[in-house]
N, C-alpha and C. Protein backbone atom coordinates (compact mmCIF):
# COMPACT_ATOMS: atom_id res chain seq x y z
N UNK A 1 3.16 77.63 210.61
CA UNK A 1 3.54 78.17 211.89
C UNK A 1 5.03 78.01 212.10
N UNK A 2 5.62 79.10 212.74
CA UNK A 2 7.27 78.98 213.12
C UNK A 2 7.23 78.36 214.06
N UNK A 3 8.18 77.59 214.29
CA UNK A 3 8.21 76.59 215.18
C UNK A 3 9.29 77.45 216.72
N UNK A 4 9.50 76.88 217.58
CA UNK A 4 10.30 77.34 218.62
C UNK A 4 11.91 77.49 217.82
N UNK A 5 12.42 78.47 218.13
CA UNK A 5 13.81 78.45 218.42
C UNK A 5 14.39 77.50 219.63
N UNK A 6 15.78 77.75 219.70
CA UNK A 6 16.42 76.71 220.71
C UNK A 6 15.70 77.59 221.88
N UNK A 7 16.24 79.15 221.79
CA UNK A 7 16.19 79.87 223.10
C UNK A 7 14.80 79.88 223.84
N UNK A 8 13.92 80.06 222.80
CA UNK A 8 12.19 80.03 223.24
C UNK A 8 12.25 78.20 223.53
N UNK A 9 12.31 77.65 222.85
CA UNK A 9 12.35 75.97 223.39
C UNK A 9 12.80 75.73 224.72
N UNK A 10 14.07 76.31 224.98
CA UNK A 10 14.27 76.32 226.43
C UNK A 10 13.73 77.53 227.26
N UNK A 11 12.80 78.27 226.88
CA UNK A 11 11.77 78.93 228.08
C UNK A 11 10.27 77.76 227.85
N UNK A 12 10.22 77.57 227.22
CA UNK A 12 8.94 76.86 227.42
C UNK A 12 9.14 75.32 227.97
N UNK A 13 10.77 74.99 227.92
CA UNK A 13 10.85 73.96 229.35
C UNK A 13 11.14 74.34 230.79
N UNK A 14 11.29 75.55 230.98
CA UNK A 14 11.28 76.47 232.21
C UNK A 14 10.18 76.28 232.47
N UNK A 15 9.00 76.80 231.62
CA UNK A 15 7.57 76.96 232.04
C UNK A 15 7.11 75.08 232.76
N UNK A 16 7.36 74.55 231.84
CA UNK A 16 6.38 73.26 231.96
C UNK A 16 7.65 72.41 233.62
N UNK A 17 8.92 72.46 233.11
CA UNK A 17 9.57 72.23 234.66
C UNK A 17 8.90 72.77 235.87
N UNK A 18 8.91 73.56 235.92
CA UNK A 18 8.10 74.36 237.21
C UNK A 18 6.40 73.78 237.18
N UNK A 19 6.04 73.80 236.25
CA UNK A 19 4.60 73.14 236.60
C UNK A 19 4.79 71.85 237.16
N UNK A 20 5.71 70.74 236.50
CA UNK A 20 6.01 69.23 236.87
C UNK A 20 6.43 69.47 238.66
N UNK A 21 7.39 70.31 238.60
CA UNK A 21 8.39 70.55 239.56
C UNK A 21 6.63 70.55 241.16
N UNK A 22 5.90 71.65 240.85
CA UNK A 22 4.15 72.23 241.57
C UNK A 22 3.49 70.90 241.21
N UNK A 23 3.45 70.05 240.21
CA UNK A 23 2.96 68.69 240.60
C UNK A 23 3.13 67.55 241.28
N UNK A 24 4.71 67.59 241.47
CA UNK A 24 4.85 66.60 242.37
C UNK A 24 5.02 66.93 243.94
N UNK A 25 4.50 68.71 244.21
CA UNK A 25 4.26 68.66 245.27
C UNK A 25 2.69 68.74 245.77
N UNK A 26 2.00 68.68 244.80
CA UNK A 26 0.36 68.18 245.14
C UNK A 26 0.64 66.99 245.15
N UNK A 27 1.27 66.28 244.27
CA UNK A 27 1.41 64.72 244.27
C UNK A 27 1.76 64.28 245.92
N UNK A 28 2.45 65.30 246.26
CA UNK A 28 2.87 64.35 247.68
C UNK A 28 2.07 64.70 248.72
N UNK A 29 1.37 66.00 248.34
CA UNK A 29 -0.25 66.18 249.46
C UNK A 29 -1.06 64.73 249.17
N UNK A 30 -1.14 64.68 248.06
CA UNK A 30 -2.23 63.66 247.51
C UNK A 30 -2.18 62.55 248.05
N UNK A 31 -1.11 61.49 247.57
CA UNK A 31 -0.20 60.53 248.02
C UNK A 31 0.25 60.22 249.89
N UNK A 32 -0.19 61.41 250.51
CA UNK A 32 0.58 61.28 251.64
C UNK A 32 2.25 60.84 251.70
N UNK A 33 2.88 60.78 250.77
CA UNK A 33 4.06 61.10 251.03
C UNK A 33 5.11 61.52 249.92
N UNK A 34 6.20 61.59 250.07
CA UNK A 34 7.31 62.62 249.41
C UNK A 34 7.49 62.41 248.21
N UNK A 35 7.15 63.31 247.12
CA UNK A 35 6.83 62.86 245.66
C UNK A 35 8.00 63.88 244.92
N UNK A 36 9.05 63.33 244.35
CA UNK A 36 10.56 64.40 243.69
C UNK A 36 9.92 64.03 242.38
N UNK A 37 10.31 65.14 242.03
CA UNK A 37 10.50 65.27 239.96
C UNK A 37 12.09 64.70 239.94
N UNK A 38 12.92 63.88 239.68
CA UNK A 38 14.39 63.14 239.07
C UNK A 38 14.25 63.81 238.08
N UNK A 39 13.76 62.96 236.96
CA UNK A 39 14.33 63.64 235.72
C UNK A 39 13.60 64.35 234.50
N UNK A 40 13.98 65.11 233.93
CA UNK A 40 12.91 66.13 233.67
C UNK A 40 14.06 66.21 231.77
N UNK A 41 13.26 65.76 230.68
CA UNK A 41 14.22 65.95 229.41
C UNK A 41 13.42 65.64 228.39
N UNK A 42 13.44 67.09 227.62
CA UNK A 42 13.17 66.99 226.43
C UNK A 42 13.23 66.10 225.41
N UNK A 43 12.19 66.04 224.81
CA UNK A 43 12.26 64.53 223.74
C UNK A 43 12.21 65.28 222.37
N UNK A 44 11.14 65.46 221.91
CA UNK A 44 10.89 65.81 220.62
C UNK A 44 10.43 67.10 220.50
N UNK A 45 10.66 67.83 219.47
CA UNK A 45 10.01 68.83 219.18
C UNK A 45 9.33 68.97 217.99
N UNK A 46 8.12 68.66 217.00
CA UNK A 46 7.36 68.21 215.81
C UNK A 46 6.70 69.18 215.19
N UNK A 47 6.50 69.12 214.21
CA UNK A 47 5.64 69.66 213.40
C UNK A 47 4.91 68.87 212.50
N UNK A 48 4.50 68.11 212.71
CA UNK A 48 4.01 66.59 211.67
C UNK A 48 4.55 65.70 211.63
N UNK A 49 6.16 65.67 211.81
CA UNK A 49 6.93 64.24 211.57
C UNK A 49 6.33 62.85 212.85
N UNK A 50 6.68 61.84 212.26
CA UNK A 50 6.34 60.97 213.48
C UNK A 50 6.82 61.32 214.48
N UNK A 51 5.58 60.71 215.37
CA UNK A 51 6.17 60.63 216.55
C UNK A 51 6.49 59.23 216.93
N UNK A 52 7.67 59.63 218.06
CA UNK A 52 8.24 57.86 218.47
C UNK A 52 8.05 57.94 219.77
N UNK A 53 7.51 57.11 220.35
CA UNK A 53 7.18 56.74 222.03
C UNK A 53 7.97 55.85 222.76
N UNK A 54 8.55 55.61 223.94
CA UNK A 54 9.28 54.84 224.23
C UNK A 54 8.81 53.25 224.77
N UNK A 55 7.25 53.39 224.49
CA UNK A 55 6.23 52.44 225.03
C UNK A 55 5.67 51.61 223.81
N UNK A 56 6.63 51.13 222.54
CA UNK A 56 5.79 50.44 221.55
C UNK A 56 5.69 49.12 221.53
N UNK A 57 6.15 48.41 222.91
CA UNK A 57 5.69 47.03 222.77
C UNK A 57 4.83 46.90 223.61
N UNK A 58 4.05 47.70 224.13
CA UNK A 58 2.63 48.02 225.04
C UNK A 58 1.42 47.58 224.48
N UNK A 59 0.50 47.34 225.05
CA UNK A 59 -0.71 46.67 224.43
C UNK A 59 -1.78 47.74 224.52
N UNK A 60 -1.59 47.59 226.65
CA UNK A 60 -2.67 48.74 227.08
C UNK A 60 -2.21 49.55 227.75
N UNK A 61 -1.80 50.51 226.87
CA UNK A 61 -1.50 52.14 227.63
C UNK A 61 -2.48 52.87 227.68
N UNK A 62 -2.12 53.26 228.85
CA UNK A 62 -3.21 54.17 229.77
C UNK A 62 -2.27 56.14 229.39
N UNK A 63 -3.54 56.23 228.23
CA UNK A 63 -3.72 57.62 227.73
C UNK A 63 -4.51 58.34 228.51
N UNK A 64 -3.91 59.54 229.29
CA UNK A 64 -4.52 60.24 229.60
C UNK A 64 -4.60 62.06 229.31
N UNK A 65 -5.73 62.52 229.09
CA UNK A 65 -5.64 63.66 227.96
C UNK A 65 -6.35 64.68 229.00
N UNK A 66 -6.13 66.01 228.59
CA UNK A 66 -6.42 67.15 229.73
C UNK A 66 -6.60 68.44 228.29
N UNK A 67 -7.92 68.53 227.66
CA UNK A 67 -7.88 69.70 226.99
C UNK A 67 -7.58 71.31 227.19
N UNK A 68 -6.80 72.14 226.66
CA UNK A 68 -6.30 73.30 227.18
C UNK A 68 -7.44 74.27 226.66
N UNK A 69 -8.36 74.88 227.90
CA UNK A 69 -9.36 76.00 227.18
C UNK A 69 -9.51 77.21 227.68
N UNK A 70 -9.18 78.18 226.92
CA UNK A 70 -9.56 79.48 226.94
C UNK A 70 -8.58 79.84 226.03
N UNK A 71 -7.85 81.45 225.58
CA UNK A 71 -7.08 82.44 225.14
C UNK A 71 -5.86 81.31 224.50
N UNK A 72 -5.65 80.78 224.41
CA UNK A 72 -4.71 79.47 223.58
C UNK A 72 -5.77 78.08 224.22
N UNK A 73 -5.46 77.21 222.41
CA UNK A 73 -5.81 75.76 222.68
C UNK A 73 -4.49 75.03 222.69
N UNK A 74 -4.69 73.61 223.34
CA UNK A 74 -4.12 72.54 223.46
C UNK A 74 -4.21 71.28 223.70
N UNK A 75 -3.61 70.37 224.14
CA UNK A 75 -3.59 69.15 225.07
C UNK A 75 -2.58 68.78 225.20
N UNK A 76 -3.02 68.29 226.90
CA UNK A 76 -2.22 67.70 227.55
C UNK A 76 -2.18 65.87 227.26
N UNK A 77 -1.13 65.09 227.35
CA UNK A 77 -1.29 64.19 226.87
C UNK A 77 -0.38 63.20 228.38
N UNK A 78 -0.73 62.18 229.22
CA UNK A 78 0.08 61.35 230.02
C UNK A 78 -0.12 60.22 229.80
N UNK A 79 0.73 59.74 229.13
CA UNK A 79 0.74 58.40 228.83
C UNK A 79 1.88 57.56 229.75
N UNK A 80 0.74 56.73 230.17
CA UNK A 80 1.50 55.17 231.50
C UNK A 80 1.47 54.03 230.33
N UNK A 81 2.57 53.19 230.45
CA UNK A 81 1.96 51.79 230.46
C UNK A 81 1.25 51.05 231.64
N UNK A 82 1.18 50.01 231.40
CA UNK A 82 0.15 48.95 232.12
C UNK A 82 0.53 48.89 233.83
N UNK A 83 2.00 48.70 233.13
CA UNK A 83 2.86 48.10 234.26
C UNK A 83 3.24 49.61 235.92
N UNK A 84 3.34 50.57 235.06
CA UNK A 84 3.40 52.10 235.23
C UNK A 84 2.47 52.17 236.14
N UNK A 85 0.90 52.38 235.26
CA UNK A 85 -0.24 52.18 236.11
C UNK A 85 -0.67 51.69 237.39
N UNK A 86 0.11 50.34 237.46
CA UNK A 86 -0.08 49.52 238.41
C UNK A 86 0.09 49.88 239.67
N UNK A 87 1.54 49.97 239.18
CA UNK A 87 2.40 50.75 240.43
C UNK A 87 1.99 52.04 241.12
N UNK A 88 1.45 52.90 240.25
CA UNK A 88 1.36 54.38 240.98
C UNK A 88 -0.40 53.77 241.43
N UNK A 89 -1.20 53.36 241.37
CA UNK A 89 -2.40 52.91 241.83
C UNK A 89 -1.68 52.26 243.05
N UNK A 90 -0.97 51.23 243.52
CA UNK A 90 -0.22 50.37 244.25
C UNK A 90 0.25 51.29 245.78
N UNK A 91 0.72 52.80 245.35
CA UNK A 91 1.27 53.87 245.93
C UNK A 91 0.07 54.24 246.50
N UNK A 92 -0.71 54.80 245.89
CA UNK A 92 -1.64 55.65 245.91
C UNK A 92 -2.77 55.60 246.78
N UNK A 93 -2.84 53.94 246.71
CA UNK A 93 -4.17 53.59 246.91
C UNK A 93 -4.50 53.02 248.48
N UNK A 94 -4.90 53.00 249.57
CA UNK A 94 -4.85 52.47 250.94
C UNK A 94 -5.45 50.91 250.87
N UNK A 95 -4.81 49.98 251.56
CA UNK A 95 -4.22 48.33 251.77
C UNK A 95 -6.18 47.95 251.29
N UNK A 96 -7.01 48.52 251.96
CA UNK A 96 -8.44 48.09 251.94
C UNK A 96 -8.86 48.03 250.43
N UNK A 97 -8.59 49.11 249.72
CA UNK A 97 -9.30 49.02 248.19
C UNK A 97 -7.90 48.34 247.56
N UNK A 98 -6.87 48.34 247.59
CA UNK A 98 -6.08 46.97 246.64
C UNK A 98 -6.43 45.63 247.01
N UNK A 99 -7.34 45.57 247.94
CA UNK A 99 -7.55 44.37 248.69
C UNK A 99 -9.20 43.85 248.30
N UNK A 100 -9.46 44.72 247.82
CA UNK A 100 -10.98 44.51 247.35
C UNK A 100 -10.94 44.49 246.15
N UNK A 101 -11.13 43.58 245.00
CA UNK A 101 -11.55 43.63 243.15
C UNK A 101 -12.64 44.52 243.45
N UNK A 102 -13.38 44.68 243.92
CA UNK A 102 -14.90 45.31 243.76
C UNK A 102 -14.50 47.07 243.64
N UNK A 103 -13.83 47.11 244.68
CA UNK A 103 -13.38 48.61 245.21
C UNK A 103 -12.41 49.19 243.98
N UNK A 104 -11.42 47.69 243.65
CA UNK A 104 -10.44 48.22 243.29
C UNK A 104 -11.19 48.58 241.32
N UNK A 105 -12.08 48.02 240.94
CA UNK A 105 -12.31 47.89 239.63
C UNK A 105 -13.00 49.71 239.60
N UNK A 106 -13.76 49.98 240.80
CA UNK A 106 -14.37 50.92 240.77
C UNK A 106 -13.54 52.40 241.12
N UNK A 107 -11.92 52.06 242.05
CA UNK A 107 -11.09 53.15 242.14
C UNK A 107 -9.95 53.53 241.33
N UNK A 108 -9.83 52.32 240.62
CA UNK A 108 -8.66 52.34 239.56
C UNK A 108 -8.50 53.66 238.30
N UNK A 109 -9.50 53.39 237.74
CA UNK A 109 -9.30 54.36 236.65
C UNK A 109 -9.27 56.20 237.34
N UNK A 110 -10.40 56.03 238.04
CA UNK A 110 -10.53 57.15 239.55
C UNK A 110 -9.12 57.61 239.92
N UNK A 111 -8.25 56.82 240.39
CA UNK A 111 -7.01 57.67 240.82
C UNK A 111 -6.35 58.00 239.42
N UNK A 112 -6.10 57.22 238.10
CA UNK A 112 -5.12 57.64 237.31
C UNK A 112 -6.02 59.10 236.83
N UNK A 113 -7.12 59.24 236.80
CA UNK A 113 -7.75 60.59 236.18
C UNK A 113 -7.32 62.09 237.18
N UNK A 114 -7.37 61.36 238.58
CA UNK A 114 -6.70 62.73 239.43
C UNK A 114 -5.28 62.95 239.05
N UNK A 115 -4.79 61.43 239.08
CA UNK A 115 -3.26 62.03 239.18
C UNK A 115 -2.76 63.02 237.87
N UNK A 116 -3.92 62.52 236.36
CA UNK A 116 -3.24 63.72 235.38
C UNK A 116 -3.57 64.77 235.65
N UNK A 117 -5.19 65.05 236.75
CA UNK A 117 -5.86 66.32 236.30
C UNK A 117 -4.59 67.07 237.68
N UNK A 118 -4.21 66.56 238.37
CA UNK A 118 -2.84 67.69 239.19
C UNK A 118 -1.77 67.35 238.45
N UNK A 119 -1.37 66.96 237.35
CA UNK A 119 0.11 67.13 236.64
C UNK A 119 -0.70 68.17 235.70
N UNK A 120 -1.31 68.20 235.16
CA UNK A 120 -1.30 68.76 233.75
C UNK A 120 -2.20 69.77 234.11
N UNK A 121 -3.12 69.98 235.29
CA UNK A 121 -3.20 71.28 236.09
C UNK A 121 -2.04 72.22 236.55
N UNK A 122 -1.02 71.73 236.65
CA UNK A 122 0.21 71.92 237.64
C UNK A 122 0.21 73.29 236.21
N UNK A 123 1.10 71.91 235.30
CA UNK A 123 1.76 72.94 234.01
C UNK A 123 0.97 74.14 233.61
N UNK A 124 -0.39 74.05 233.09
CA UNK A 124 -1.43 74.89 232.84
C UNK A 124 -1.83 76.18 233.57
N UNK A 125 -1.20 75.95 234.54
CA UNK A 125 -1.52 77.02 235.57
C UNK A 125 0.08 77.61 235.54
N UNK A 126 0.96 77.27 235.16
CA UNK A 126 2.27 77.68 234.97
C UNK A 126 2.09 78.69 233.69
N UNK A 127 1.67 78.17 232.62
CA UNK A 127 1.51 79.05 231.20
C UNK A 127 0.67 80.27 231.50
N UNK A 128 -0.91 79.66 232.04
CA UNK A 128 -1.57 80.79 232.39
C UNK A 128 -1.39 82.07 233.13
N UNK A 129 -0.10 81.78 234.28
CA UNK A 129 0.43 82.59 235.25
C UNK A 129 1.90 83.67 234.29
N UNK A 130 2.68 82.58 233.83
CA UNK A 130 3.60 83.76 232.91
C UNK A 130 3.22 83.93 231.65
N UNK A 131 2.57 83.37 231.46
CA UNK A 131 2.47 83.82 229.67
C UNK A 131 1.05 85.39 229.81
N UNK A 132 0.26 84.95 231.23
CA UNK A 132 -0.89 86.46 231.08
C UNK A 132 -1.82 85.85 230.17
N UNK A 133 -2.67 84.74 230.13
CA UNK A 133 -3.69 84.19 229.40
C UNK A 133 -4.65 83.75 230.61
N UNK A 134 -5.74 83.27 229.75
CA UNK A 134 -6.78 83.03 230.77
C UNK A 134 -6.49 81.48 229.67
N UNK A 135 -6.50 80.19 230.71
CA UNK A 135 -6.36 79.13 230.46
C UNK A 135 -6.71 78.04 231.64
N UNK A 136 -7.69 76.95 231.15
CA UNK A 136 -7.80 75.93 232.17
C UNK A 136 -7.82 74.77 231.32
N UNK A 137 -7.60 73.60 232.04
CA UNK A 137 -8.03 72.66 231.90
C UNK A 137 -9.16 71.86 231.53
N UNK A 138 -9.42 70.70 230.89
CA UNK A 138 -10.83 70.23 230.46
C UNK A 138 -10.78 69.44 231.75
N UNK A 139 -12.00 68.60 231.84
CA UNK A 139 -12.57 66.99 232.66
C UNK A 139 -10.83 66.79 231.91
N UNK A 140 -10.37 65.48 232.44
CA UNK A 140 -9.07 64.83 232.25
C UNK A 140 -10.08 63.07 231.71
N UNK A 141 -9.51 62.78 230.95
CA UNK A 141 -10.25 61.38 229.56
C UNK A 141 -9.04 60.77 230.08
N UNK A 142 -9.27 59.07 229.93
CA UNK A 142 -8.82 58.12 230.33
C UNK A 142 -9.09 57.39 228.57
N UNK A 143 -8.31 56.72 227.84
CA UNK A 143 -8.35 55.65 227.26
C UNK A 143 -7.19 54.57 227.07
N UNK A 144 -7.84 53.81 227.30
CA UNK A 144 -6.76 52.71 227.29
C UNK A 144 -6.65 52.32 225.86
N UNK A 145 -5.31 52.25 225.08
CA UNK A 145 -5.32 51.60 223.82
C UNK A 145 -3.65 51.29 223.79
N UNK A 146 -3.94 50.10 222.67
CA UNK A 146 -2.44 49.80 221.96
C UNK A 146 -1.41 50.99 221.47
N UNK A 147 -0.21 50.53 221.48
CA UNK A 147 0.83 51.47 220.54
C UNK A 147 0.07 52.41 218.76
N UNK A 148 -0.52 51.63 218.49
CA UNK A 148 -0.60 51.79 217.56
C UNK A 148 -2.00 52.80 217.32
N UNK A 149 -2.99 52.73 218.30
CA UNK A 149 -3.89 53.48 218.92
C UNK A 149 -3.46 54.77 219.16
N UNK A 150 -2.43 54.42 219.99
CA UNK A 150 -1.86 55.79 220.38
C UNK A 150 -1.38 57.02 219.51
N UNK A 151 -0.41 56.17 218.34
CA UNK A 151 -0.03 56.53 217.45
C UNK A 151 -1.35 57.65 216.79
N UNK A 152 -2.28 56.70 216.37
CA UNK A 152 -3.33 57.32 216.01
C UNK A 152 -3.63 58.79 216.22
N UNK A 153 -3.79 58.73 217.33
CA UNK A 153 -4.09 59.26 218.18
C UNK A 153 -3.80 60.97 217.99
N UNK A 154 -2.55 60.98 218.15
CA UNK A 154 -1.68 61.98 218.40
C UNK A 154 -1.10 62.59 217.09
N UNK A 155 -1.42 61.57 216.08
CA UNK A 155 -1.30 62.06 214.90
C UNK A 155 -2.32 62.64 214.06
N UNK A 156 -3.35 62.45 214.58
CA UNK A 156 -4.79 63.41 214.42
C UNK A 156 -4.78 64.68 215.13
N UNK A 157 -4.10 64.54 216.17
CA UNK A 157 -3.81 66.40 216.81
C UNK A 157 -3.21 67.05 216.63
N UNK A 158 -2.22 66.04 215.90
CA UNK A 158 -0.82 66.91 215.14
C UNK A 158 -1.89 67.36 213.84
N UNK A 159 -2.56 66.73 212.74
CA UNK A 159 -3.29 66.82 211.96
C UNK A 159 -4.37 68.24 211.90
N UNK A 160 -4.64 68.28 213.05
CA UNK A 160 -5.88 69.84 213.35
C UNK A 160 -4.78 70.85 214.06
N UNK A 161 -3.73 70.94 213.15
CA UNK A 161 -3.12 72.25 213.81
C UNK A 161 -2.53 72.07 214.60
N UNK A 162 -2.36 71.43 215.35
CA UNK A 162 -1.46 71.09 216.85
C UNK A 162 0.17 70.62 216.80
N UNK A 163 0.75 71.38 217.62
CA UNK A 163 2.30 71.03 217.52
C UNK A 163 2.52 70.24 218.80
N UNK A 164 3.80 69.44 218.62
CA UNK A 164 4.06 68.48 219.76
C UNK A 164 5.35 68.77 220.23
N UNK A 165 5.39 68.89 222.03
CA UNK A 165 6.87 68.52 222.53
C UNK A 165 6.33 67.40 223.32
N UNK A 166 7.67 66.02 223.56
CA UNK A 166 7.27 65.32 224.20
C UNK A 166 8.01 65.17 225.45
N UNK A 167 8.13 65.00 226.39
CA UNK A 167 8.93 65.04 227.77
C UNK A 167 9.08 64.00 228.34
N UNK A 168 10.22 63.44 228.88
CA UNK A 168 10.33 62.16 229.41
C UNK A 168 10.30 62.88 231.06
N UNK A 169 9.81 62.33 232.00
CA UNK A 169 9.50 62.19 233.09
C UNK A 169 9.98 61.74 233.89
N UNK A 170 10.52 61.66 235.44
CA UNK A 170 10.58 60.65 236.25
C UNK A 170 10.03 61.09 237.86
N UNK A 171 9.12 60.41 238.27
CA UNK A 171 8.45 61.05 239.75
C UNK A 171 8.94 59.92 240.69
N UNK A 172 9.55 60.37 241.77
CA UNK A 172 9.91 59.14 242.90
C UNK A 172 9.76 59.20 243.86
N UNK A 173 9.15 58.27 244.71
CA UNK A 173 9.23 58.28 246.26
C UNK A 173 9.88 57.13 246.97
N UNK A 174 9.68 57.05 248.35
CA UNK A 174 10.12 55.92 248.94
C UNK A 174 9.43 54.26 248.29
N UNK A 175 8.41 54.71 248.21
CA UNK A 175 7.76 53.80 247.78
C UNK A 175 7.69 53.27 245.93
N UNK A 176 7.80 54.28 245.32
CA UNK A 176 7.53 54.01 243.66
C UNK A 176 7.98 55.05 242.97
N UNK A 177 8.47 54.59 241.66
CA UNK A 177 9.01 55.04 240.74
C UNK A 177 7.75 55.22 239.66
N UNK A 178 7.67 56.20 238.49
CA UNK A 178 6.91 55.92 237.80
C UNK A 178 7.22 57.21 236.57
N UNK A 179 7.42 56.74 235.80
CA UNK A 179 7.95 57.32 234.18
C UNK A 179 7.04 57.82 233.30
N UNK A 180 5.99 58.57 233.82
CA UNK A 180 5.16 58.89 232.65
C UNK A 180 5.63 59.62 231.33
N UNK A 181 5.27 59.43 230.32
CA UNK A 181 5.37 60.39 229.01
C UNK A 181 4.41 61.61 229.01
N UNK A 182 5.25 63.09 228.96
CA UNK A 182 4.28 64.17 228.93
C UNK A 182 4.15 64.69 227.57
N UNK A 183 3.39 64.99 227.40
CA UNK A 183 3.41 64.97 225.54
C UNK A 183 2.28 66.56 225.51
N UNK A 184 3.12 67.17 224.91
CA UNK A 184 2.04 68.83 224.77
C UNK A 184 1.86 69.25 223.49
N UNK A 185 0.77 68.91 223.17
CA UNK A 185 0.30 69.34 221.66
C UNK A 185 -0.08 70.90 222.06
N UNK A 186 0.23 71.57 220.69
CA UNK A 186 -0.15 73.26 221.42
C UNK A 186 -0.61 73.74 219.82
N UNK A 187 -1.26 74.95 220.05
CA UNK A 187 -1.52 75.39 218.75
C UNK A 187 -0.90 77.07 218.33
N UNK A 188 -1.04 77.62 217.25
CA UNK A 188 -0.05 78.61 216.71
C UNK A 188 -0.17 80.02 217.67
N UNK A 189 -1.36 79.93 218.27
CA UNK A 189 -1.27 80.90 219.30
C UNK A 189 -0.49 80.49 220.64
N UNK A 190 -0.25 79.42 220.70
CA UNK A 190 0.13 79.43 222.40
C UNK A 190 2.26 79.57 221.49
N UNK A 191 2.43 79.12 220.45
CA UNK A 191 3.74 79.38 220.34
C UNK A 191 3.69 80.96 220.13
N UNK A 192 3.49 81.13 219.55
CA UNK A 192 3.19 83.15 219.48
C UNK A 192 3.56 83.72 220.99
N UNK A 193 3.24 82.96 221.93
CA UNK A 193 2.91 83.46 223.16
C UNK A 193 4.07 83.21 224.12
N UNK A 194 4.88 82.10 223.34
CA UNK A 194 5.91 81.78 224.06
C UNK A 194 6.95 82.67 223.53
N UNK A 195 6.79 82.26 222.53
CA UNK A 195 7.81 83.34 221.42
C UNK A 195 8.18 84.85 222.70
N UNK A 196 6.72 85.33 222.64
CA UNK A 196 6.62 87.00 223.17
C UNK A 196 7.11 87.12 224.18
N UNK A 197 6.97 85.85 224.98
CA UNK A 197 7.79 85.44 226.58
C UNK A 197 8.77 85.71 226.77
N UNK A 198 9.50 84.82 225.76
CA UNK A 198 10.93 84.97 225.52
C UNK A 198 11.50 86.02 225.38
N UNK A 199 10.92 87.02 224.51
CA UNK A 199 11.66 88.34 223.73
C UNK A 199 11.72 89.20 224.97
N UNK A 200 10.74 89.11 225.78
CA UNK A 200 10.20 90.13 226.88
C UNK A 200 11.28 89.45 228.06
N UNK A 201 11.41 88.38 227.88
CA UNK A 201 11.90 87.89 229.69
C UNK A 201 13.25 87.38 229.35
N UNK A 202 13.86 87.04 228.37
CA UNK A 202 15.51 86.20 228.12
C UNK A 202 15.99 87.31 227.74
């Protein structure tokens, strides 16, 4: 598969900006209050080579995955650390269930699964809208694993065909900061598609 050019590389961070950009304003419906995209920057662009994460002295990162289905495959990939986690649960969550272990064991994983399925809804609905595909989202998967898990991980999707950009993140409010890693494995049709984007719209 041909990989992106610079020029198509930078339409397909147009596309996914604007989805981040539509997530952090569900984020701030969600949240009850004011949720900014800061910083928004390209990391990697792959075709098999490693990948490097900025989270490798992590134990338990909180992987969260959003399969891309219909007219192009993919995944969505949000990876928190521990500490990450904490915090946006901390935001998120009202004084009664951080205040309860019982509540909180049972709402925890619960909020990090919404918060990917409106980021990586956000983007998905961005591709599906300019690219002219019929595309949704899977259920959004939670696993918690080591660096090295992760690694795994992502190098098995790179493995079945799948290409990777990775995105560094930053979402802020009054209250919390929080840095997720966006990571988009895609396959030879959805670059085809960007490609056609480009030729048609730059």
């Amino acid at each position: 598969m041909d990989l992106l050019n610079k020029k198509e590389i930078e339409v397909a961070k147009k596309i996914i900006s604007a989805g981040l950009v539509k997530s952090a304003e569900s984020l701030s419906f969600f949240m009850n209050e004011t949720i900014t995209l800061k910083d928004f920057e390209s990391d990697q662009l792959l075709n098999g080579s490693p990948w490097e994460s900025s989270k490798k002295d992590e134990s338990n990162i909180q992987l969260l995955t959003t399969k891309v289905i219909g007219d192009l495959k993919g995944v969505c990939c949000l990876i928190f650390s521990e500490k990450e986690a904490d915090q946006l649960r901390s935001a998120a969550l009202p004084l009664e269930i951080l205040a309860s272990p019982e509540m909180m064991k049972e709402m925890s994983d619960d909020i990090m699964l919404e918060v990917d399925n409106i980021i990586s809804e956000s983007v998905i609905t961005q591709f599906s809208n300019l690219l002219n595909v019929k595309i949704h989202g899977s259920v959004p998967d939670l696993k918690k694993v080591n660096y090295i898990e992760m690694k795994e991980f992502i190098a098995n999707e790179i493995s079945n065909e799948l290409y990777l950009v990775s995105f560094k993140t930053s979402f802020e409010s009054s209250k919390v900061v929080f840095n997720p890693e966006f990571v988009w494995l895609f396959d030879a049709a959805f670059t085809n598609s960007i490609k056609r984007y480009a030729a048609e719209n730059v």
